[in-house]
Protein backbone atom coordinates (compact mmCIF):
# COMPACT_ATOMS: atom_id res chain seq x y z
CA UNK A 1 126.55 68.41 88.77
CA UNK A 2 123.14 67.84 86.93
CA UNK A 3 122.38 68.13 83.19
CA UNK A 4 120.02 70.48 84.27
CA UNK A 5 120.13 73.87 82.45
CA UNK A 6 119.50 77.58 84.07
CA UNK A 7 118.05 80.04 81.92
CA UNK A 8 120.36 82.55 84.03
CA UNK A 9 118.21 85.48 82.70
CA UNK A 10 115.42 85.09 84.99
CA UNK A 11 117.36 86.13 88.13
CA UNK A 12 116.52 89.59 88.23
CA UNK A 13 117.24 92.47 90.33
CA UNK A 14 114.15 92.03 92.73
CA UNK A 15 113.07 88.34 91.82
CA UNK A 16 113.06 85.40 89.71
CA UNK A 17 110.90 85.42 86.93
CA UNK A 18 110.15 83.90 83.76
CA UNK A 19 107.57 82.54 81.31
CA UNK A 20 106.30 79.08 82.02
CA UNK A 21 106.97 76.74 81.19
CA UNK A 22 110.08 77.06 79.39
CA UNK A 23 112.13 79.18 81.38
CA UNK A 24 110.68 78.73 84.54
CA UNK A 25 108.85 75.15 85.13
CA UNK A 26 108.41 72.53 88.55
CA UNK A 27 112.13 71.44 87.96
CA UNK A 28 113.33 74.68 88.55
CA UNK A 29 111.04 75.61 91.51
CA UNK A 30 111.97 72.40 93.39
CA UNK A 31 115.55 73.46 93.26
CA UNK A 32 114.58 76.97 94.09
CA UNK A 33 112.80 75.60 97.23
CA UNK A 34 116.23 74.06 98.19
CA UNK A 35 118.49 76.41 96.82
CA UNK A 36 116.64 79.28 99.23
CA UNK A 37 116.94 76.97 102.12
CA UNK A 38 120.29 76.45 101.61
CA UNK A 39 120.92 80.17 101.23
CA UNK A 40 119.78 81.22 104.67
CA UNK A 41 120.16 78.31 106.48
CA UNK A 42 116.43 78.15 107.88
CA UNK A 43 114.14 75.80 109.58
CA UNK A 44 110.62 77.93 108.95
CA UNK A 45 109.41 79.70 105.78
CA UNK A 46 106.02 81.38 104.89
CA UNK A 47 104.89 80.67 101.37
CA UNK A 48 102.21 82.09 99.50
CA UNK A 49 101.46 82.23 95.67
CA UNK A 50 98.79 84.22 93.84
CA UNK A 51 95.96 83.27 91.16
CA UNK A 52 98.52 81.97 88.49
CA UNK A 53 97.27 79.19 86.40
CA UNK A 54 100.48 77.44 86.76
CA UNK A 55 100.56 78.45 90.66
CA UNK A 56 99.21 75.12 92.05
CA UNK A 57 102.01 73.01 90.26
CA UNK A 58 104.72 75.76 91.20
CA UNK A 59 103.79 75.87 94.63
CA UNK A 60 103.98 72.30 95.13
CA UNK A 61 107.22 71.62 93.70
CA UNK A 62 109.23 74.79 95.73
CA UNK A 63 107.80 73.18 98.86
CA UNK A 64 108.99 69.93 97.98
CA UNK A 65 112.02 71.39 97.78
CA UNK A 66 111.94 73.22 100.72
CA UNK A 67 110.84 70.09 103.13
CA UNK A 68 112.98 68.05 101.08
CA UNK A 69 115.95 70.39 103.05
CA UNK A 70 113.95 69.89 106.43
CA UNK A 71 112.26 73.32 106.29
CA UNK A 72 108.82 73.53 107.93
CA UNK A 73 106.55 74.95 105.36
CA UNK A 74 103.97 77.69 106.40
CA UNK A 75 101.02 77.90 103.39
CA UNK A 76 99.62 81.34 103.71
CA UNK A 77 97.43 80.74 100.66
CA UNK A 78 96.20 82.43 97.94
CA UNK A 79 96.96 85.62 98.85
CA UNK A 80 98.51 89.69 97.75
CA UNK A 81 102.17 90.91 97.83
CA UNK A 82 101.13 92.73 101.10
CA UNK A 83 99.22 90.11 102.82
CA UNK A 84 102.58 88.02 102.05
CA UNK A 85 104.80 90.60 103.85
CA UNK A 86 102.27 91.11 106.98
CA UNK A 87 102.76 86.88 107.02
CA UNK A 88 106.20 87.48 107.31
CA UNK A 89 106.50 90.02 109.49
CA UNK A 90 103.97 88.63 111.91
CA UNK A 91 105.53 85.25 112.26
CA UNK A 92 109.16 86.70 111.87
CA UNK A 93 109.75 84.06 109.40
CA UNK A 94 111.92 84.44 105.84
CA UNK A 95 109.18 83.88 102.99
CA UNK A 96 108.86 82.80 99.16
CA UNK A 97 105.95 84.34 97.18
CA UNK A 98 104.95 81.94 93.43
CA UNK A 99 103.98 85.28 91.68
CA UNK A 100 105.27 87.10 88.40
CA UNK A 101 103.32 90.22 89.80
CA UNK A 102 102.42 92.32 87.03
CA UNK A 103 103.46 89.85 83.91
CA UNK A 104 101.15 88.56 81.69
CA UNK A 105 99.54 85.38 82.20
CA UNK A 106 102.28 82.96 80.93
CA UNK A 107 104.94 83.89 83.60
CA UNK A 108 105.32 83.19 86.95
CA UNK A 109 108.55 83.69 89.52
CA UNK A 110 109.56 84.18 93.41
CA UNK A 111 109.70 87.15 95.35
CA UNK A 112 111.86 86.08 98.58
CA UNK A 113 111.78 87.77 101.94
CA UNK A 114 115.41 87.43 103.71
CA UNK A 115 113.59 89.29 107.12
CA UNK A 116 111.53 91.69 106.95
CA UNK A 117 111.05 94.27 105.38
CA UNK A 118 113.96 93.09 102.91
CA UNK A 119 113.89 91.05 100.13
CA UNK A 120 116.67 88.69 98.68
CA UNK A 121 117.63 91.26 95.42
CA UNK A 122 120.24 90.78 92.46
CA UNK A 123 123.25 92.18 94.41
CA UNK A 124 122.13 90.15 97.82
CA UNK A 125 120.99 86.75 97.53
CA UNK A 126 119.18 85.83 94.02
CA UNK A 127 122.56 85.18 92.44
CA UNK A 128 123.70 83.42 95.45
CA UNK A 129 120.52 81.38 94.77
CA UNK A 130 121.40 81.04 90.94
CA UNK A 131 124.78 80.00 91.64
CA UNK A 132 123.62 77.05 94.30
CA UNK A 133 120.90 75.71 91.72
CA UNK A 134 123.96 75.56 88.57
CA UNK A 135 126.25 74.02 90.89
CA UNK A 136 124.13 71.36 92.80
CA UNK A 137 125.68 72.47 96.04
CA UNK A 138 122.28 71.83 98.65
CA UNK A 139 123.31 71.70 101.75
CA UNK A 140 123.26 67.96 103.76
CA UNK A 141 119.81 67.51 104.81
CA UNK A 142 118.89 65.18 107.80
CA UNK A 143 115.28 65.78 108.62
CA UNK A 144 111.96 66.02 106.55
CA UNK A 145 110.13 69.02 106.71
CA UNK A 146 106.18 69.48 107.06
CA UNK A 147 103.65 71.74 105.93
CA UNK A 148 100.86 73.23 108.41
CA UNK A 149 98.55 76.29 106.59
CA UNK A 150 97.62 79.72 108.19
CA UNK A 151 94.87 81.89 107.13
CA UNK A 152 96.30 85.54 108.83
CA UNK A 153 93.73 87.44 106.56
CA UNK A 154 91.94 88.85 109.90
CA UNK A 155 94.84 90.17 111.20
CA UNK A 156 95.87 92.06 108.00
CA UNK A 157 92.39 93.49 107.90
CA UNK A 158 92.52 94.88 111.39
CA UNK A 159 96.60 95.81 110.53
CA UNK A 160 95.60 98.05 107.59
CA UNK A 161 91.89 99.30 108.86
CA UNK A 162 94.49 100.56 112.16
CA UNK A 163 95.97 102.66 109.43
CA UNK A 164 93.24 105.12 109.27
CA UNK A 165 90.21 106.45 111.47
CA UNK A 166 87.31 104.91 109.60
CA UNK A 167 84.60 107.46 111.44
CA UNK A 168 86.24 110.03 109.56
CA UNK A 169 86.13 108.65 106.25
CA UNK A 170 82.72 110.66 104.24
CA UNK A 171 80.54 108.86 102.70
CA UNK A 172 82.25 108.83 98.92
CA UNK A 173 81.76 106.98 96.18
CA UNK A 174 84.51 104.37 95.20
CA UNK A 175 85.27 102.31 92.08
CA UNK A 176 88.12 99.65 92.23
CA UNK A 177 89.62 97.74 89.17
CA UNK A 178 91.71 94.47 90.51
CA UNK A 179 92.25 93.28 87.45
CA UNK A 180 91.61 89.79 88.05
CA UNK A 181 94.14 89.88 90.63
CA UNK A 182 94.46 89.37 94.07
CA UNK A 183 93.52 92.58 95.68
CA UNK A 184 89.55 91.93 94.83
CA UNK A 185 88.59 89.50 97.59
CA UNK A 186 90.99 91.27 100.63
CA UNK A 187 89.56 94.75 99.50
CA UNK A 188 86.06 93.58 99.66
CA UNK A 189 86.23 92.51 103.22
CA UNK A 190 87.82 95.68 103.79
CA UNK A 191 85.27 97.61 102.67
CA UNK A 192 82.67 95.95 104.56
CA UNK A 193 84.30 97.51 107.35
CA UNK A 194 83.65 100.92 106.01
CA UNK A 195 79.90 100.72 104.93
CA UNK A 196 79.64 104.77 104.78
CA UNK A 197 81.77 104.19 101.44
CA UNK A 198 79.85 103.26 98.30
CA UNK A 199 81.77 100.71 96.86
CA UNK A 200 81.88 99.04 93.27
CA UNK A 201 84.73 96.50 92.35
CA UNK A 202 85.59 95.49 88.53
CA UNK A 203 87.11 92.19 88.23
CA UNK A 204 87.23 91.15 91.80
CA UNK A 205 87.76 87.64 91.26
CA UNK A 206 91.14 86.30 90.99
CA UNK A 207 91.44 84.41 87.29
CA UNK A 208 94.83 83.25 86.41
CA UNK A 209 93.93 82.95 82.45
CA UNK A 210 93.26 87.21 83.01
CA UNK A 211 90.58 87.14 80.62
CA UNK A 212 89.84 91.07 81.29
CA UNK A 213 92.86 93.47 80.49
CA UNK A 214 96.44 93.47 81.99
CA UNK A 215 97.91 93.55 85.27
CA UNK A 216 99.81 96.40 85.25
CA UNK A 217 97.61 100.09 85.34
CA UNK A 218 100.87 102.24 84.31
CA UNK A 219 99.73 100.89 80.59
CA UNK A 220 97.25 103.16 79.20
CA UNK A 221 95.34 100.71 77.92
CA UNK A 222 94.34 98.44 81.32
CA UNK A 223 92.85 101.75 83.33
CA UNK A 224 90.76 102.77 80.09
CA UNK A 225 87.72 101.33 81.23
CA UNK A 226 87.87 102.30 85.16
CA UNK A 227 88.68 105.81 83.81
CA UNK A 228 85.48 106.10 82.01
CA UNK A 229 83.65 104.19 84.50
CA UNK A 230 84.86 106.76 87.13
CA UNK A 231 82.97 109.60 84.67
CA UNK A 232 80.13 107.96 84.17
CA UNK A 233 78.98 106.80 87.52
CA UNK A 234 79.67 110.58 89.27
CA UNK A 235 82.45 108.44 90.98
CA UNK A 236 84.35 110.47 93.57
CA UNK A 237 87.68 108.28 92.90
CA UNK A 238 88.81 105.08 91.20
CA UNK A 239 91.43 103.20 92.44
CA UNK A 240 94.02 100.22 90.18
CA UNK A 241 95.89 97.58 91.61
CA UNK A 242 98.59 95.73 90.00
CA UNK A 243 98.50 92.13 89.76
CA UNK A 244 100.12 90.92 93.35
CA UNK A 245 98.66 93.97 94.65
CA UNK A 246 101.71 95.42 96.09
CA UNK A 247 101.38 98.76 93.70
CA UNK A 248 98.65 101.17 93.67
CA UNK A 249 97.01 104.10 91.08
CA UNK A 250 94.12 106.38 91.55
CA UNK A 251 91.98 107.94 88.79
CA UNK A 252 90.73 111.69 90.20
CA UNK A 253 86.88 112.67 89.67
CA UNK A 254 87.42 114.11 86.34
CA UNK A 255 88.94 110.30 85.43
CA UNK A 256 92.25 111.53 85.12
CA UNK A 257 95.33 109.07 85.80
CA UNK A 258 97.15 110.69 88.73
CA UNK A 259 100.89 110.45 88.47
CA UNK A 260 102.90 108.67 90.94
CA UNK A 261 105.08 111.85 91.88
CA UNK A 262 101.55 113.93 92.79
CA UNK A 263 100.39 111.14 94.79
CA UNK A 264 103.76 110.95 96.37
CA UNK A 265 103.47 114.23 96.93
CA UNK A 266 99.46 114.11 98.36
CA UNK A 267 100.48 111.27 100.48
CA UNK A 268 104.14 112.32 102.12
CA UNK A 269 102.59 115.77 103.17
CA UNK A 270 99.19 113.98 104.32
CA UNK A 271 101.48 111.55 106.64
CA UNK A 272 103.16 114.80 108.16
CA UNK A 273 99.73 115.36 109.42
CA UNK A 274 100.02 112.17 111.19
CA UNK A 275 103.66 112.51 112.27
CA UNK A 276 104.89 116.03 111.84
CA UNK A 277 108.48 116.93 111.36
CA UNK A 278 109.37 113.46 109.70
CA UNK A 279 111.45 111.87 106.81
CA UNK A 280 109.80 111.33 103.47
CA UNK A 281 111.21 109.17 100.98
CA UNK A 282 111.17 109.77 97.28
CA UNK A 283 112.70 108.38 94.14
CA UNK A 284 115.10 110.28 91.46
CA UNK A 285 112.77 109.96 88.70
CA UNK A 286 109.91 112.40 90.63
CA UNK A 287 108.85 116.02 90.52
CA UNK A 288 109.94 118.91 92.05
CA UNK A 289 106.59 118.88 93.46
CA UNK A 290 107.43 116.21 95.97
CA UNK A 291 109.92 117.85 97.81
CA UNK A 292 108.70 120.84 97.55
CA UNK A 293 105.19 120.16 99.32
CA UNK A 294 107.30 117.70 101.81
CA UNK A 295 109.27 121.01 102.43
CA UNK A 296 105.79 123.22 102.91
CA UNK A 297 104.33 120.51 105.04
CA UNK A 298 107.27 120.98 107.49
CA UNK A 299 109.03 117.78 106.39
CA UNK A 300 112.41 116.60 105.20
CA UNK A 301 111.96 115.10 101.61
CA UNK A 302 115.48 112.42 100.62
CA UNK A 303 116.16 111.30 97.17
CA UNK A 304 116.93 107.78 96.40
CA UNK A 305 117.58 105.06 94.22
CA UNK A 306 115.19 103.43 92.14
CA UNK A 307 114.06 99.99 93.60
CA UNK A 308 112.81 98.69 96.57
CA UNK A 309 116.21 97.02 97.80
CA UNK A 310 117.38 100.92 98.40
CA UNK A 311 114.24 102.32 99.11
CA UNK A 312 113.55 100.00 102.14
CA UNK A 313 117.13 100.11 103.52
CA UNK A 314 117.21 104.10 103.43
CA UNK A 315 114.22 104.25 105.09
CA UNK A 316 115.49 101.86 108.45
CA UNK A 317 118.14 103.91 108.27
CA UNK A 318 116.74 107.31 108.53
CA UNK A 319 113.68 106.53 110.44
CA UNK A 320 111.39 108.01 107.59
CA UNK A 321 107.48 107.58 107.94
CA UNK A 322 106.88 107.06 104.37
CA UNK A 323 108.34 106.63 101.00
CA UNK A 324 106.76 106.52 97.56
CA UNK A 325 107.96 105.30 93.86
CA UNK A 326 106.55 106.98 90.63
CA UNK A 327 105.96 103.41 89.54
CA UNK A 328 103.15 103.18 92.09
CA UNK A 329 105.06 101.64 95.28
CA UNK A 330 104.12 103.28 98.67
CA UNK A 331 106.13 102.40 101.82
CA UNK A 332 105.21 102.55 105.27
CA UNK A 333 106.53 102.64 108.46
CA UNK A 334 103.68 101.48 110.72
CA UNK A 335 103.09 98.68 107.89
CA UNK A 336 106.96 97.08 108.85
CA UNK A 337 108.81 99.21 106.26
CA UNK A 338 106.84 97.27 103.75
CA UNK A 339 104.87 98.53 100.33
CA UNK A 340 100.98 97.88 99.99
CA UNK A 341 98.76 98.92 97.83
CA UNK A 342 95.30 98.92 100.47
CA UNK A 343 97.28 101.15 102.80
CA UNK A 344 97.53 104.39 100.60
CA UNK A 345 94.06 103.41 98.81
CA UNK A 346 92.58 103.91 102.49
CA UNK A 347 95.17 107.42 103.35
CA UNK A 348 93.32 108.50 99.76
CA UNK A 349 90.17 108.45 101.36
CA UNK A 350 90.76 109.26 104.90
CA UNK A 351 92.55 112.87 103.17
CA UNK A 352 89.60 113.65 100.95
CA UNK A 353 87.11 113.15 103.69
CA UNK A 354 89.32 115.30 106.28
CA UNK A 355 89.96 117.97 104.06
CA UNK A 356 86.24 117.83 102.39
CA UNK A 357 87.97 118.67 98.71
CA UNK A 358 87.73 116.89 95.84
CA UNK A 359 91.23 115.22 94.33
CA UNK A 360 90.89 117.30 91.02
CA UNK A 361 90.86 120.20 93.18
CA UNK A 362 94.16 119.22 94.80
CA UNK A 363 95.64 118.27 91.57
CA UNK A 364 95.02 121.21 89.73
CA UNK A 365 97.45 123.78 91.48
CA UNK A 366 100.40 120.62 90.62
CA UNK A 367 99.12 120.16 87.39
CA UNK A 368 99.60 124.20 86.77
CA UNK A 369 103.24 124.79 88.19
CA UNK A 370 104.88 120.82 87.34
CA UNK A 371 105.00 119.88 84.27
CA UNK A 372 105.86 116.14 83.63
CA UNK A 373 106.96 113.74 81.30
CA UNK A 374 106.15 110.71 82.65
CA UNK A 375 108.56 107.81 82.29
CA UNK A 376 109.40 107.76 78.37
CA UNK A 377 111.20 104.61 77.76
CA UNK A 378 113.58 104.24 74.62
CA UNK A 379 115.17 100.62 73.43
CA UNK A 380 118.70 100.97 72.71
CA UNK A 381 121.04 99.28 70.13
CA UNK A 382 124.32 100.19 72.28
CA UNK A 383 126.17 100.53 75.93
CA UNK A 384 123.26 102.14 77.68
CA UNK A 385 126.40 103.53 79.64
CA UNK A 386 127.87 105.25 77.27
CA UNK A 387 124.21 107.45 76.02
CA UNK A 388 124.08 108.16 79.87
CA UNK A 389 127.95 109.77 79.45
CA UNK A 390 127.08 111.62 76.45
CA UNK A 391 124.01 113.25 77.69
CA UNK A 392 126.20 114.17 80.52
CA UNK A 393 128.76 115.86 78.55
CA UNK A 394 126.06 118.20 76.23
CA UNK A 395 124.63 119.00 79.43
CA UNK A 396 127.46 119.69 81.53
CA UNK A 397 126.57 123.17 82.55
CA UNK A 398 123.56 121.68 84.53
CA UNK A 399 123.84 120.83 88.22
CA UNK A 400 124.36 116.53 87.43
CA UNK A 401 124.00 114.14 89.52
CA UNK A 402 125.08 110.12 89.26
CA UNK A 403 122.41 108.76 92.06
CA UNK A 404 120.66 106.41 89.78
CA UNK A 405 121.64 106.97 85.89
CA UNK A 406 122.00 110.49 85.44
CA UNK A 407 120.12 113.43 86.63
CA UNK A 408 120.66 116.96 85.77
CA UNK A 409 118.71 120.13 87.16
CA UNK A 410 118.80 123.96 85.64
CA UNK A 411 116.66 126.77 87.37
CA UNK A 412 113.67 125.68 85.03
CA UNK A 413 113.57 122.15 83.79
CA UNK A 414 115.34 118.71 85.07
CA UNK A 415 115.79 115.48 83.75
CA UNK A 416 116.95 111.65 85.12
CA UNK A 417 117.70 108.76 82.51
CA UNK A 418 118.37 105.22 83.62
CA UNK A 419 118.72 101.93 82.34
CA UNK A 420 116.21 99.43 83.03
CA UNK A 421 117.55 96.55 85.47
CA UNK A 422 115.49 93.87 82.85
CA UNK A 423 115.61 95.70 79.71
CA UNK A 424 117.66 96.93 77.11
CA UNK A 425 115.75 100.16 77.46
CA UNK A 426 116.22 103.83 79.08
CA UNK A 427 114.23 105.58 80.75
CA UNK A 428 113.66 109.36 80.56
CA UNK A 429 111.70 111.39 83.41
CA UNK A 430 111.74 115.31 82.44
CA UNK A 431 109.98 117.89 84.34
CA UNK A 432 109.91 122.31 83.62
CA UNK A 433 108.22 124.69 84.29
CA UNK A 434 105.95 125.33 81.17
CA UNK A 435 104.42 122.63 78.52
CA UNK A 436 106.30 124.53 75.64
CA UNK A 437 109.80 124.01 77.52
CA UNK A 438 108.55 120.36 78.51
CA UNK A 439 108.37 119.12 75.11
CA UNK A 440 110.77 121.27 73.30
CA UNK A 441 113.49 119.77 76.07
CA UNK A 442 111.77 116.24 75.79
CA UNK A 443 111.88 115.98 72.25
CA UNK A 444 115.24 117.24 72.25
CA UNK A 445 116.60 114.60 74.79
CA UNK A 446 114.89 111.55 72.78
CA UNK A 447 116.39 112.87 69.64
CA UNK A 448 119.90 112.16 71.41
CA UNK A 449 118.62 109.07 73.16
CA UNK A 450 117.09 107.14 69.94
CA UNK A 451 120.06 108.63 67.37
């Protein structure tokens, strides 16, 4: 045993992740690298890491590790979540990501691919990983490893350009916001494939100190200026990326946010096109309007968990085409079971120009008949479980369901709440059928949450 100390609050439900360097430094990340290796008994790995200031350092010191177990080391780069997962899948090789995706600047982490398309989650693997790095217990290692680099960017250009039919896409005008992330330089090579499109990027260039606005567009205040960009140029749509680039958000003509359910929605019956009769995947928190329009479109819409552990396991299982999280996640089939946030950016356009309408247009008819919360997220003093029971017992004459948190549905409203998985927070998604009964029931429900 070391004198080393775990902060055991970084290993999280879908990675490890912390604020460097004081919860998560080189030490840690060395025994990471051997801890993983140790895990799942491997002789290959792909690792990539994005623009992180504090990347470089990390990177180096979870290879050590790694080789230091006899693991061959495949560098992928600098590169996105998705260009990660196409490494992965095209080399059939486990995988360790240095990102803190959508944190601030001062963090950084590991997302881990077991095999594709799972990752290593709380319940399966990351406190399997914890438990190796307290204890000491590395496996014997006899061998060195090495370290040869890849560059598979080509391929993932054709892989996600193979998505869509690019004669089809119109000539529209396009604004995307990377954030400083690591979408910008992937998406431009992208679009020089599709020179129809008019294309304008804000903060393109990956900049770990993220001297722009935040990496995550669900806040308000990091899609501001891309909103009023989108107005003032005549844009036809504007499109947000999260930091690692594995979550997408599109801002309509009228530089309106579009929610994740409607584009769930958009998107699920828009792959029926493509492969009629399917499975769509959706999460608990969305609107009625996603499995209703699955339902129109001829589909079969399934409601699961929360998280991408569940998401990706339901949808093997089923043999669904897509799946899509409020939070921004899209899942593919023909992209490994895997989330990206290019693929659905490119579906976006490829629908517009097919159906020759405008995304306001389409919206407008949702934006009538569902009316949403959004996710409304209240910190708590006490047992998150116990506020979940005693909503359930005032609203016991609803249908209720225990999925994820609770969820309870009546003729003309609904409502989920869950805890978060990192957070002593929870999270309320309502939905009815008129504003006045939206907020009235809204208001209502926080009153019991925050008392």
């Amino acid at each position: 045993m070391s004198d080393f100390k775990v902060d055991a609050s970084v290993f999280k439900a879908y990675d490890i992740r912390g604020t460097y360097p004081d919860q998560i430094n080189e030490e840690l990340a060395y025994r990471v690298g051997r801890a993983f290796a140790t895990f799942l008994k491997i002789d290959k790995v792909v690792v990539g890491r994005d623009m992180r200031l504090s990347g470089p350092k990390m990177f180096d010191a979870l290879t050590k590790g790694l080789m230091d177990q006899g693991v061959d080391v495949i560098d992928v780069g600098m590169v996105s979540t998705d260009q990660y997962y196409f490494a992965c899948a095209k080399l059939g090789q486990p995988g360790v990501m240095v990102t803190a995706s959508h944190n601030p600047a001062n963090y950084n982490g590991f997302k881990m691919v077991k095999n594709m398309p799972y990752l290593l989650s709380g319940d399966e693997g990351i406190q399997d990983i914890r438990q190796i790095v307290e204890n000491d217990s590395y496996a014997e290692s006899t061998k060195k490893g090495s370290m040869t680099s890849r560059d598979l960017s080509e391929g993932f250009v054709e892989q996600v350009l193979g998505m869509v039919d690019i004669e089809k896409i119109a000539p529209l005008k396009v604004i995307a916001d990377t954030c400083n992330g690591m979408v910008g330089p992937i998406l431009q090579r992208i679009f020089e494939h599709i020179p129809q499109v008019e294309f304008t990027g804000m903060y393109l260039e990956p900049d770990g100190s993220i001297p722009n606005h935040g990496l995550d567009p669900l806040q308000p205040e990091n899609r501001e200026e891309l909103e009023k960009k989108v107005v003032e140029t005549g844009a036809d749509v504007g499109f947000a990326f999260d930091g690692d680039g594995d979550r997408f958000f599109t801002i309509d003509d009228r530089g309106k946010f579009v929610a994740g359910d409607y584009m769930t929605a958009f998107l699920g019956q828009y792959m029926l096109e493509k492969y009629p009769d399917s499975k769509i995947l959706y999460d608990v928190r969305a609107s009625w309007a996603v499995p209703d329009l699955i339902t129109k479109a001829g589909g079969t819409p399934l409601m699961e968990r929360v998280g991408h552990s569940f998401i990706k396991k339901r949808m093997a299982d089923e043999g669904a085409v897509f799946a899509g999280e409020v939070s921004g996640h899209y899942y593919f089939k023909d992209f490994f079971g895997a989330d990206s946030g290019v693929i659905p950016a490119l579906l976006v356009l490829e629908m517009l120009s097919t159906k020759k309408i405008k995304l306001s247009e389409l919206l407008k008819p949702l934006e009538a008949e569902y009316i949403i919360s959004g996710e409304i997220n209240s910190r708590i003093e006490g047992d998150a479980k116990e506020k979940m029971q005693e909503l359930a017992e005032i609203f016991r004459d609803g249908k209720m369901e225990w999925l994820d948190g609770v969820s309870v549905t009546y003729p003309d409203w609904h409502f989920n709440v869950r805890s978060s998985n990192t957070e002593p927070l929870l999270r309320l998604n309502l939905e009815a059928k008129s504003s006045e009964k939206m907020i009235e029931k809204r208001d209502h429900l926080l009153g019991i949450i925050r008392a």
